[in-house]
N, C-alpha and C. Protein backbone atom coordinates (compact mmCIF):
# COMPACT_ATOMS: atom_id res chain seq x y z
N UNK A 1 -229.37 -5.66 30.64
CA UNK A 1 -228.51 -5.26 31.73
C UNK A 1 -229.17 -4.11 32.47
N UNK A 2 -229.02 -4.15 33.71
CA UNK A 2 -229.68 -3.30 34.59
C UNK A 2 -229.03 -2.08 34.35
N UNK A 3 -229.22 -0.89 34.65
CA UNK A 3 -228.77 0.69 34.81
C UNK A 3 -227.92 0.58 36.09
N UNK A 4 -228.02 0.26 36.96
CA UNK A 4 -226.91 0.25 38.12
C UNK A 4 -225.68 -1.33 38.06
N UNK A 5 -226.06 -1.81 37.65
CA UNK A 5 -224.85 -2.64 36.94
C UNK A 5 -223.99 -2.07 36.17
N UNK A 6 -225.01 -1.61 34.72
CA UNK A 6 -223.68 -1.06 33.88
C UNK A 6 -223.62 0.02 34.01
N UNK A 7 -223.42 0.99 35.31
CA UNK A 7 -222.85 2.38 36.11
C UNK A 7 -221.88 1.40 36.75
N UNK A 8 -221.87 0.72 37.53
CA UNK A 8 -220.88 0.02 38.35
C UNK A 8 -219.76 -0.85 37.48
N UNK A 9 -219.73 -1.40 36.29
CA UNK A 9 -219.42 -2.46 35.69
C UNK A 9 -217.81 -1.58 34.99
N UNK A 10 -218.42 0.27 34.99
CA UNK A 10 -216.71 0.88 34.60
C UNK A 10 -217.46 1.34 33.77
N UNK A 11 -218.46 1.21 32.69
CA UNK A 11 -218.61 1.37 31.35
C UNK A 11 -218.56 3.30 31.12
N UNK A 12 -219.27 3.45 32.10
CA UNK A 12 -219.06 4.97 32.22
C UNK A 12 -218.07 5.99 32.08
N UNK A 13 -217.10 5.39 32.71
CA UNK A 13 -215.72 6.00 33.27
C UNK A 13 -215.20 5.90 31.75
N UNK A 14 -214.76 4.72 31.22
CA UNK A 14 -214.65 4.16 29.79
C UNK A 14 -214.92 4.83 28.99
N UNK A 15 -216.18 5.31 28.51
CA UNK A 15 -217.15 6.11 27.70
C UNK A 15 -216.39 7.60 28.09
N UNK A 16 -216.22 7.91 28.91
CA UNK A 16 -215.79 9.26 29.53
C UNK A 16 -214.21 9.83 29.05
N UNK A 17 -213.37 8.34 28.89
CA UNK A 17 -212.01 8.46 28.85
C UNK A 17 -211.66 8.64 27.33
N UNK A 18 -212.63 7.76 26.63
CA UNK A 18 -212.31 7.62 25.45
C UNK A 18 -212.07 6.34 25.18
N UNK A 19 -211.74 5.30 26.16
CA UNK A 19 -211.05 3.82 25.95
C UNK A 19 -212.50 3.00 25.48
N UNK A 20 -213.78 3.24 25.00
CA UNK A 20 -214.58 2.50 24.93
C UNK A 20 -214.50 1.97 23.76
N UNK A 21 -215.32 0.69 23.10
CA UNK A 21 -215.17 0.26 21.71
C UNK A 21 -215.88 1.11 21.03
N UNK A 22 -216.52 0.79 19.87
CA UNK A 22 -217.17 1.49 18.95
C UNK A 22 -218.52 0.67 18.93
N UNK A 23 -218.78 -0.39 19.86
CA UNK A 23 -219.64 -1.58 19.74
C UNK A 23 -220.25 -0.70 21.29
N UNK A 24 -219.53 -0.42 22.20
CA UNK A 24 -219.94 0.29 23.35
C UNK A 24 -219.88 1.54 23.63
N UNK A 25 -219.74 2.18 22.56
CA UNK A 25 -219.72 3.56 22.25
C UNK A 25 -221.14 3.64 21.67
N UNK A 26 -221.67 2.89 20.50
CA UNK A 26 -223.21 3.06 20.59
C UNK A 26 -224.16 1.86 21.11
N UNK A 27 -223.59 1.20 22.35
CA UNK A 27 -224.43 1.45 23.08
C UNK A 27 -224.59 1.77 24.34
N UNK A 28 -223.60 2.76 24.28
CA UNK A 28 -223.97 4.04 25.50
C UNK A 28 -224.67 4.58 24.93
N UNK A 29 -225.24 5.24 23.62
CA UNK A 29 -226.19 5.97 22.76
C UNK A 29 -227.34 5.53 23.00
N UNK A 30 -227.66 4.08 22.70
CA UNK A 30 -228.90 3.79 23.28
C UNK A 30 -229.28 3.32 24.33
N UNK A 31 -228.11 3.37 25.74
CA UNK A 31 -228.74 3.54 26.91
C UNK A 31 -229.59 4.77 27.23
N UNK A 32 -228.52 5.81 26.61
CA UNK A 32 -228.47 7.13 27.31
C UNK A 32 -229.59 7.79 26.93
N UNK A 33 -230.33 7.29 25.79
CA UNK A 33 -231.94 7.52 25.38
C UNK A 33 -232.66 7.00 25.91
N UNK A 34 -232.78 5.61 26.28
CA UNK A 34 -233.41 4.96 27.34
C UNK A 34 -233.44 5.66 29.41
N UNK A 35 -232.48 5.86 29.32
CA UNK A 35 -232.45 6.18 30.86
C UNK A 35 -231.60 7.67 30.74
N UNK A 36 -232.64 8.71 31.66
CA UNK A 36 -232.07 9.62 31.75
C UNK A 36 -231.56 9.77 33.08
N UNK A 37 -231.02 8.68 33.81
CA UNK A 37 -230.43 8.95 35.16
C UNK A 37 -229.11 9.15 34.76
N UNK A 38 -228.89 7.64 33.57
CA UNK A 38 -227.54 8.01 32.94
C UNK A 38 -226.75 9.16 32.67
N UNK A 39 -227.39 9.79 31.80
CA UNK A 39 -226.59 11.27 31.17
C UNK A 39 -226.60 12.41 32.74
N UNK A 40 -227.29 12.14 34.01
CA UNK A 40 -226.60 12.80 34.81
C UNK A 40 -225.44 11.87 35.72
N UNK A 41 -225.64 10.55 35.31
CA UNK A 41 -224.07 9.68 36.07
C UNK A 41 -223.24 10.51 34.93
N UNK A 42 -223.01 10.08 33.99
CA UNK A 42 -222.15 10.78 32.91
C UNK A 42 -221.69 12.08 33.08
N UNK A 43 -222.37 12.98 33.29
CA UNK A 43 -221.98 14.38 34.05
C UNK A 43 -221.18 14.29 35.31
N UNK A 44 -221.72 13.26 36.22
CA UNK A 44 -220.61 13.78 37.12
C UNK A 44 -219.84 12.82 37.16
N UNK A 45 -219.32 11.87 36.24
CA UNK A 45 -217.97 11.44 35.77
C UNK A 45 -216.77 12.00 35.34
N UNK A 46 -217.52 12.64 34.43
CA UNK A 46 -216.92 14.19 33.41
C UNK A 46 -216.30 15.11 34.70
N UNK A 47 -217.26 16.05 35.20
CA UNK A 47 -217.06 16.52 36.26
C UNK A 47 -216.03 16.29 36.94
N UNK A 48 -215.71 14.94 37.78
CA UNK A 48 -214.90 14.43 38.51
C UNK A 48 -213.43 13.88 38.12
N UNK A 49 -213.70 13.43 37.00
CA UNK A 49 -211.74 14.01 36.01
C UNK A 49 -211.63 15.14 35.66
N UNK A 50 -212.49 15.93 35.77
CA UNK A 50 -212.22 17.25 35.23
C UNK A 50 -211.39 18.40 36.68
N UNK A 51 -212.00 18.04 37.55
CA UNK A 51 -211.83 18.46 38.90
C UNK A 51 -210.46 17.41 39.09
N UNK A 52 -210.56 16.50 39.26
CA UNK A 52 -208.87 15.27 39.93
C UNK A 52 -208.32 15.84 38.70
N UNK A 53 -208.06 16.21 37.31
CA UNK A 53 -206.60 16.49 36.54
C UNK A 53 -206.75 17.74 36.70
N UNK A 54 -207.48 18.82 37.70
CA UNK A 54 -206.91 20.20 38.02
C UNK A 54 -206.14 20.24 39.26
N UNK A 55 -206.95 19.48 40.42
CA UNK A 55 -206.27 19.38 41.60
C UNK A 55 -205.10 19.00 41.82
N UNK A 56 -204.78 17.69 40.94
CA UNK A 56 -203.71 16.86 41.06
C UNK A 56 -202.19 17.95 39.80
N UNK A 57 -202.86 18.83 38.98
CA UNK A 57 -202.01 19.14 38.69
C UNK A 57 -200.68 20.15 39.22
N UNK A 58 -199.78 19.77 39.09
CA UNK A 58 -198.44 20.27 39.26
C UNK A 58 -197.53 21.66 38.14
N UNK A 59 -198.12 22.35 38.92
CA UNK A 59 -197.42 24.07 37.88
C UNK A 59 -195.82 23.72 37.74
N UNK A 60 -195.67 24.22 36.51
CA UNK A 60 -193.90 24.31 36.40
C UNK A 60 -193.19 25.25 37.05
N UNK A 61 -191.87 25.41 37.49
CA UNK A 61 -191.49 26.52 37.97
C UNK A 61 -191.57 27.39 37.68
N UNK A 62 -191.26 28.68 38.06
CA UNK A 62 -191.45 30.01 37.46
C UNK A 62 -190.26 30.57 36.15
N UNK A 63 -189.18 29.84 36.74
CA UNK A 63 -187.87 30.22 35.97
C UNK A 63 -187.84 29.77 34.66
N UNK A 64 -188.93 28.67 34.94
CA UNK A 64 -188.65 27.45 33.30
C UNK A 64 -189.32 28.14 32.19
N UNK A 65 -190.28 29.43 32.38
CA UNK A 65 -190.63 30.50 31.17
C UNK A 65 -189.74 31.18 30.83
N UNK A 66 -188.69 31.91 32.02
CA UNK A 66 -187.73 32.63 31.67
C UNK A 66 -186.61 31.67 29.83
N UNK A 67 -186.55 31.08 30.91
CA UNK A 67 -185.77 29.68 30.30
C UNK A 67 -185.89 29.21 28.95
N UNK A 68 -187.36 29.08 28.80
CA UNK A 68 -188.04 28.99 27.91
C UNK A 68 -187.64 29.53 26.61
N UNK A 69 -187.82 30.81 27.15
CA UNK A 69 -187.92 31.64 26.12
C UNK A 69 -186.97 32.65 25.66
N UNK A 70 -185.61 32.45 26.23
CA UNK A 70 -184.27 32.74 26.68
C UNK A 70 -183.75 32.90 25.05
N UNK A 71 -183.46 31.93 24.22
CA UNK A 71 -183.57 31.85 22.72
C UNK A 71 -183.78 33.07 21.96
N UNK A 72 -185.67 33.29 21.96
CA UNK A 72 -186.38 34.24 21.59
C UNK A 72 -185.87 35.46 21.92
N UNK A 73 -185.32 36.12 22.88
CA UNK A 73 -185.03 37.21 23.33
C UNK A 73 -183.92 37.82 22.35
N UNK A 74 -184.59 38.14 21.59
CA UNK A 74 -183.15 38.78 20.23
C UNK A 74 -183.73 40.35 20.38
N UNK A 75 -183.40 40.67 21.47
CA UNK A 75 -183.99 42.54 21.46
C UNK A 75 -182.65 42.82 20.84
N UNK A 76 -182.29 44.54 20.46
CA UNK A 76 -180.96 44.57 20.04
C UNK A 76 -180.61 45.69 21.10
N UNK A 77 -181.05 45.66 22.61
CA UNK A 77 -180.69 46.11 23.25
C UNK A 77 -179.43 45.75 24.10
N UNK A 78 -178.64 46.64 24.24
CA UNK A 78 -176.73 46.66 24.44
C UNK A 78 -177.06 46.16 26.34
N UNK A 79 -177.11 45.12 26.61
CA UNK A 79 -176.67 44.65 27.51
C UNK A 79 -176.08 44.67 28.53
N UNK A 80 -174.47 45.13 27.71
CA UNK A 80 -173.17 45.16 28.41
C UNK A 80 -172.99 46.39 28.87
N UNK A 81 -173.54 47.38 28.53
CA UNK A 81 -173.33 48.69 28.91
C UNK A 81 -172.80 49.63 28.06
N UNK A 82 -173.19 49.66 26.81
CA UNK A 82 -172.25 50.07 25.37
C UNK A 82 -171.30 49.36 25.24
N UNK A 83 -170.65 47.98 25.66
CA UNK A 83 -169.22 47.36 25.19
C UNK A 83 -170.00 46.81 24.00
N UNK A 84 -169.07 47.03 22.54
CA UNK A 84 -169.44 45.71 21.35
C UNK A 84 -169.18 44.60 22.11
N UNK A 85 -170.23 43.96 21.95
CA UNK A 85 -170.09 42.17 22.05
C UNK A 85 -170.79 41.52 20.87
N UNK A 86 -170.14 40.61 20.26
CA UNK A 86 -170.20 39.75 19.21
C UNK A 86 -172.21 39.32 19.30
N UNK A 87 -172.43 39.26 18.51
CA UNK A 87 -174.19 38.91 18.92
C UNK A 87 -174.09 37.77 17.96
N UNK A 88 -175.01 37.10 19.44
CA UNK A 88 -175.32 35.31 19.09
C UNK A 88 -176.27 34.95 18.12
N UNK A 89 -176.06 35.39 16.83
CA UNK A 89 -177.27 35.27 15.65
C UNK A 89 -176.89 34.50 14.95
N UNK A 90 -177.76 33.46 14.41
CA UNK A 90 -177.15 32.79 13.36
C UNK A 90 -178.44 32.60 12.34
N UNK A 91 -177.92 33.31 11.07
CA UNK A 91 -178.98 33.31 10.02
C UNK A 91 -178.71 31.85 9.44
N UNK A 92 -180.11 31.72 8.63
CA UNK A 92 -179.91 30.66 7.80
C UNK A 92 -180.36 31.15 6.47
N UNK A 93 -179.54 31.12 5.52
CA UNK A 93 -179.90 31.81 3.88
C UNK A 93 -180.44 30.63 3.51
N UNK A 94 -181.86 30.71 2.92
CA UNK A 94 -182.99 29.87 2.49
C UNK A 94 -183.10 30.68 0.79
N UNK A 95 -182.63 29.34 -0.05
CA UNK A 95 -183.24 30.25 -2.01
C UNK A 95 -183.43 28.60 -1.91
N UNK A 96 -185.12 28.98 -2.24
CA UNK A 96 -186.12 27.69 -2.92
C UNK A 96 -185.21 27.34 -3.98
N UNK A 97 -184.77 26.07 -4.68
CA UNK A 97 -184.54 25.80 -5.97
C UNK A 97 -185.86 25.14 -6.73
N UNK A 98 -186.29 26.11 -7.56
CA UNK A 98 -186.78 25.69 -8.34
C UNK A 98 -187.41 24.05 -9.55
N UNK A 99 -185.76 23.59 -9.14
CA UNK A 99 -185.61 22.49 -10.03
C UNK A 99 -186.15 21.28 -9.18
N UNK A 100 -186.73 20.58 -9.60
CA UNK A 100 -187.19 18.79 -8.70
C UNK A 100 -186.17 17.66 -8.51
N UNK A 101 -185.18 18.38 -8.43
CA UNK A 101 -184.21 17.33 -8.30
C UNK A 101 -182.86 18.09 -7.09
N UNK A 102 -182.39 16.83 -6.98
CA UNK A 102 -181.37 17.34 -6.23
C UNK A 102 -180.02 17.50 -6.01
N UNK A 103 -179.50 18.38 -6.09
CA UNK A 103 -178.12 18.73 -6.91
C UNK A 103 -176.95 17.75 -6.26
N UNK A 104 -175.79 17.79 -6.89
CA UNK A 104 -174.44 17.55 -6.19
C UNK A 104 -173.33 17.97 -6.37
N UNK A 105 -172.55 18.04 -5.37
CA UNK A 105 -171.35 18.62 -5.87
C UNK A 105 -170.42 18.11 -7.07
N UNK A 106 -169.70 18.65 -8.32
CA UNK A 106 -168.78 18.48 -9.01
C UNK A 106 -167.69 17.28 -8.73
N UNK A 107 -167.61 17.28 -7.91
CA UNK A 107 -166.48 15.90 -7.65
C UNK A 107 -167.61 15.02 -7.13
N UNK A 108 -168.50 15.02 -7.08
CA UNK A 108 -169.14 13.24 -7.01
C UNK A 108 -169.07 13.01 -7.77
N UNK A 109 -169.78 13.90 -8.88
CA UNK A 109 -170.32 13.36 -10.59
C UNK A 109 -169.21 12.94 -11.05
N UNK A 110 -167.75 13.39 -10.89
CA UNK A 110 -166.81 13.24 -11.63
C UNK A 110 -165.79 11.69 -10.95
N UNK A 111 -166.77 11.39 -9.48
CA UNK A 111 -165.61 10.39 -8.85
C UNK A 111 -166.91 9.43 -9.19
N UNK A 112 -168.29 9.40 -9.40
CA UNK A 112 -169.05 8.34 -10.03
C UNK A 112 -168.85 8.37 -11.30
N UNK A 113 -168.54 9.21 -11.97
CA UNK A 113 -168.33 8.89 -13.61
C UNK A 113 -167.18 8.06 -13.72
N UNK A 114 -166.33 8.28 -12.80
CA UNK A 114 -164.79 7.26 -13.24
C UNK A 114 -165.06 6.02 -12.89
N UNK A 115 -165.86 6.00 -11.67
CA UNK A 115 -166.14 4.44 -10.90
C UNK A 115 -166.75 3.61 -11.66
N UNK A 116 -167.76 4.29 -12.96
CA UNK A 116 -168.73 3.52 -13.68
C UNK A 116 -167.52 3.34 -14.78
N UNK A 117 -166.94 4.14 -15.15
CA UNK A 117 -165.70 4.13 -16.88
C UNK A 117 -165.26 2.44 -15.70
N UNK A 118 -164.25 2.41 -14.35
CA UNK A 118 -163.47 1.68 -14.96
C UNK A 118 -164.67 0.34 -14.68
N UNK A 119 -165.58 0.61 -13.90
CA UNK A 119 -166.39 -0.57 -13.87
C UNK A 119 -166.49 -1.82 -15.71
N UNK A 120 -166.87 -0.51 -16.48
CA UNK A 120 -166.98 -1.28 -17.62
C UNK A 120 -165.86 -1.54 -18.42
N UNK A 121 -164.43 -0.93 -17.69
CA UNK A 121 -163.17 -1.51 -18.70
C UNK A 121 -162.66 -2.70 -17.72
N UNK A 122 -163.33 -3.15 -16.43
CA UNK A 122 -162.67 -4.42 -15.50
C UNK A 122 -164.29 -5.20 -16.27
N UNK A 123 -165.27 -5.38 -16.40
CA UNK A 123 -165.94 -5.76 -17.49
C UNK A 123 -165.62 -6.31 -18.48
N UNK A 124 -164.86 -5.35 -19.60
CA UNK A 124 -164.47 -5.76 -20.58
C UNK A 124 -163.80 -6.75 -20.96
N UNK A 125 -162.84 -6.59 -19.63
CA UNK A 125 -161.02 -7.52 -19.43
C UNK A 125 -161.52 -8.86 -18.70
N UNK A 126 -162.28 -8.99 -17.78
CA UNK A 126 -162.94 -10.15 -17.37
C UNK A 126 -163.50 -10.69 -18.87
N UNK A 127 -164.40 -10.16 -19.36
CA UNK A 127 -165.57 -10.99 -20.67
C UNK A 127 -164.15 -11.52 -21.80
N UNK A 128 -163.02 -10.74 -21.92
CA UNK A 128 -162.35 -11.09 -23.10
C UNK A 128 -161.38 -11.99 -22.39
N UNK A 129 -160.64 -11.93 -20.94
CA UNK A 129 -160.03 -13.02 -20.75
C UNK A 129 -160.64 -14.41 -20.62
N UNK A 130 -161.84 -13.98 -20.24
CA UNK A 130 -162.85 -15.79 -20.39
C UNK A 130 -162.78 -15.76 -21.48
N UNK A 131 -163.11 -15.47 -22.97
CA UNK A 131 -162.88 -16.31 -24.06
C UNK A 131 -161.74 -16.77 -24.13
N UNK A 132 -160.61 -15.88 -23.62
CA UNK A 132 -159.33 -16.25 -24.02
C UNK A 132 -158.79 -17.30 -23.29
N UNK A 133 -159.62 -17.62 -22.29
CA UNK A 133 -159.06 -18.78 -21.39
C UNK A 133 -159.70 -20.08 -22.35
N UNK A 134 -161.15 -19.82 -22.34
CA UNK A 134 -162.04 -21.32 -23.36
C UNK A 134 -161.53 -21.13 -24.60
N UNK A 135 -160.50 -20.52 -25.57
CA UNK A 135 -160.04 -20.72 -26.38
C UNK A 135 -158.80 -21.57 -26.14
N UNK A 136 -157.68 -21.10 -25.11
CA UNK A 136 -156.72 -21.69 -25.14
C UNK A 136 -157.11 -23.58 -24.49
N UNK A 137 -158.17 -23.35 -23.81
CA UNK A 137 -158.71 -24.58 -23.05
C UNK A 137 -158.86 -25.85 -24.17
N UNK A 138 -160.04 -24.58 -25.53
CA UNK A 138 -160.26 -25.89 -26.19
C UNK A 138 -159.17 -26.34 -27.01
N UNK A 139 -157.91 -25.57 -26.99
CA UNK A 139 -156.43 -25.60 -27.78
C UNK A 139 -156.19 -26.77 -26.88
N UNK A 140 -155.98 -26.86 -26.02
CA UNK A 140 -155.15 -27.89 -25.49
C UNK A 140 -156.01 -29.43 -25.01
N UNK A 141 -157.11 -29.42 -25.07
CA UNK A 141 -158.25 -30.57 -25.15
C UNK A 141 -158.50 -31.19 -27.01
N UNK A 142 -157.90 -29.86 -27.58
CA UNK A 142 -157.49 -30.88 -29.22
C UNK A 142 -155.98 -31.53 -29.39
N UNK A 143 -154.94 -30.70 -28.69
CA UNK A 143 -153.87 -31.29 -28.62
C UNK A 143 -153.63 -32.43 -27.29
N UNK A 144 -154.68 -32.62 -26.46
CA UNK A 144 -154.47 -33.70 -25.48
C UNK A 144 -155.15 -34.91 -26.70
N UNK A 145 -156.31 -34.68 -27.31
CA UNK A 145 -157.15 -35.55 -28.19
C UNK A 145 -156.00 -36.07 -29.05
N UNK A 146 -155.38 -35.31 -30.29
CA UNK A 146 -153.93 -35.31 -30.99
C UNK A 146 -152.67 -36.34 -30.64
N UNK A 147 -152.40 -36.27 -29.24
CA UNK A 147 -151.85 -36.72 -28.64
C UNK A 147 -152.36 -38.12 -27.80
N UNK A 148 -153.29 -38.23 -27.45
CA UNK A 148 -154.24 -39.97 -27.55
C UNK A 148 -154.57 -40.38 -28.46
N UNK A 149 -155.05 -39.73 -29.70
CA UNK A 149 -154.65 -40.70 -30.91
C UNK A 149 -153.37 -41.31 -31.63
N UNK A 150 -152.05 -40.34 -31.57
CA UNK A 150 -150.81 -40.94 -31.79
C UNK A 150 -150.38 -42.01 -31.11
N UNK A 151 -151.26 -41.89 -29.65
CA UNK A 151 -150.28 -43.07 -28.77
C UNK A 151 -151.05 -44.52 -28.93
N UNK A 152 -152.01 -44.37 -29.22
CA UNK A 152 -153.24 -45.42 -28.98
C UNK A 152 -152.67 -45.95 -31.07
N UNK A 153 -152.19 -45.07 -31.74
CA UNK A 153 -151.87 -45.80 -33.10
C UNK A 153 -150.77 -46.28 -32.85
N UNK A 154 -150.01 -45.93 -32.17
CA UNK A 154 -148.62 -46.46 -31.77
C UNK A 154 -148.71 -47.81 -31.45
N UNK A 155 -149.45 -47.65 -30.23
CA UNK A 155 -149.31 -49.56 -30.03
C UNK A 155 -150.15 -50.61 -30.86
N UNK A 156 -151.08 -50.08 -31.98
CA UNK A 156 -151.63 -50.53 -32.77
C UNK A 156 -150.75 -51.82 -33.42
């Protein structure tokens, strides 16, 4: 590829922006050893975004530092003119805990401890009424049996 092709082709601008591959990232490396016209196109690429994102930039207002930094202003200078006025502070009490875990309040532990108790006594009452159902089940599949053998000897 010619040197004024790939100046014209973008590759430059690309290389300049950051958007290039890593496949055309080195080989802008070994153009740019090959031809030293390059590394002064490259300069005044650089140059020329460097100059258009100063020109084109837009200052913030003046007030928006005030503004800014409006928060920060915790002087404990009286304002009002010696009147007490309530001051807008709000601490936050920070104690590292030590422990790797993470605490909870007293009534969770105590409204998950009940939830798990009755979990395993509606458990219990489910597992023992199913036997008690396949017990009475197989009660009445011996007395249906009981009862087809009397009738079936009957008409014997």
């Amino acid at each position: 590829m010619k040197l004024q092709e790939y100046i014209e082709n973008g590759m430059v601008e690309s290389y300049v922006l950051g958007l290039a591959s890593p496949e055309e990232v080195s080989e802008m490396a070994a153009m740019l050893k090959e031809h030293p016209g390059l590394r002064t196109e490259l300069d005044a690429v650089e140059r020329t975004f460097h100059r258009l994102s100063f020109e084109e930039a837009v200052l913030p207002p003046m007030e928006l530092r005030e503004r800014a930094l409006q928060p920060y202003n915790w002087a404990d200078a009286d304002p009002g003119g010696g009147q007490d006025q309530q001051k807008n502070y709000t601490f936050i009490n920070i104690h590292p805990d030590k422990k790797n875990y993470i605490s909870v309040h007293k009534i969770w532990k105590w409204i998950l401890l009940t939830a798990f108790l009755l979990f395993k006594f509606f458990l219990f009452l489910s597992i023992y009424f199913y036997f008690k159902y396949r017990q009475v089940e197989e009660r009445r599949l011996e007395r249906e049996k009981i009862r087809l053998e009397q009738q079936q000897g009957t008409f014997r």
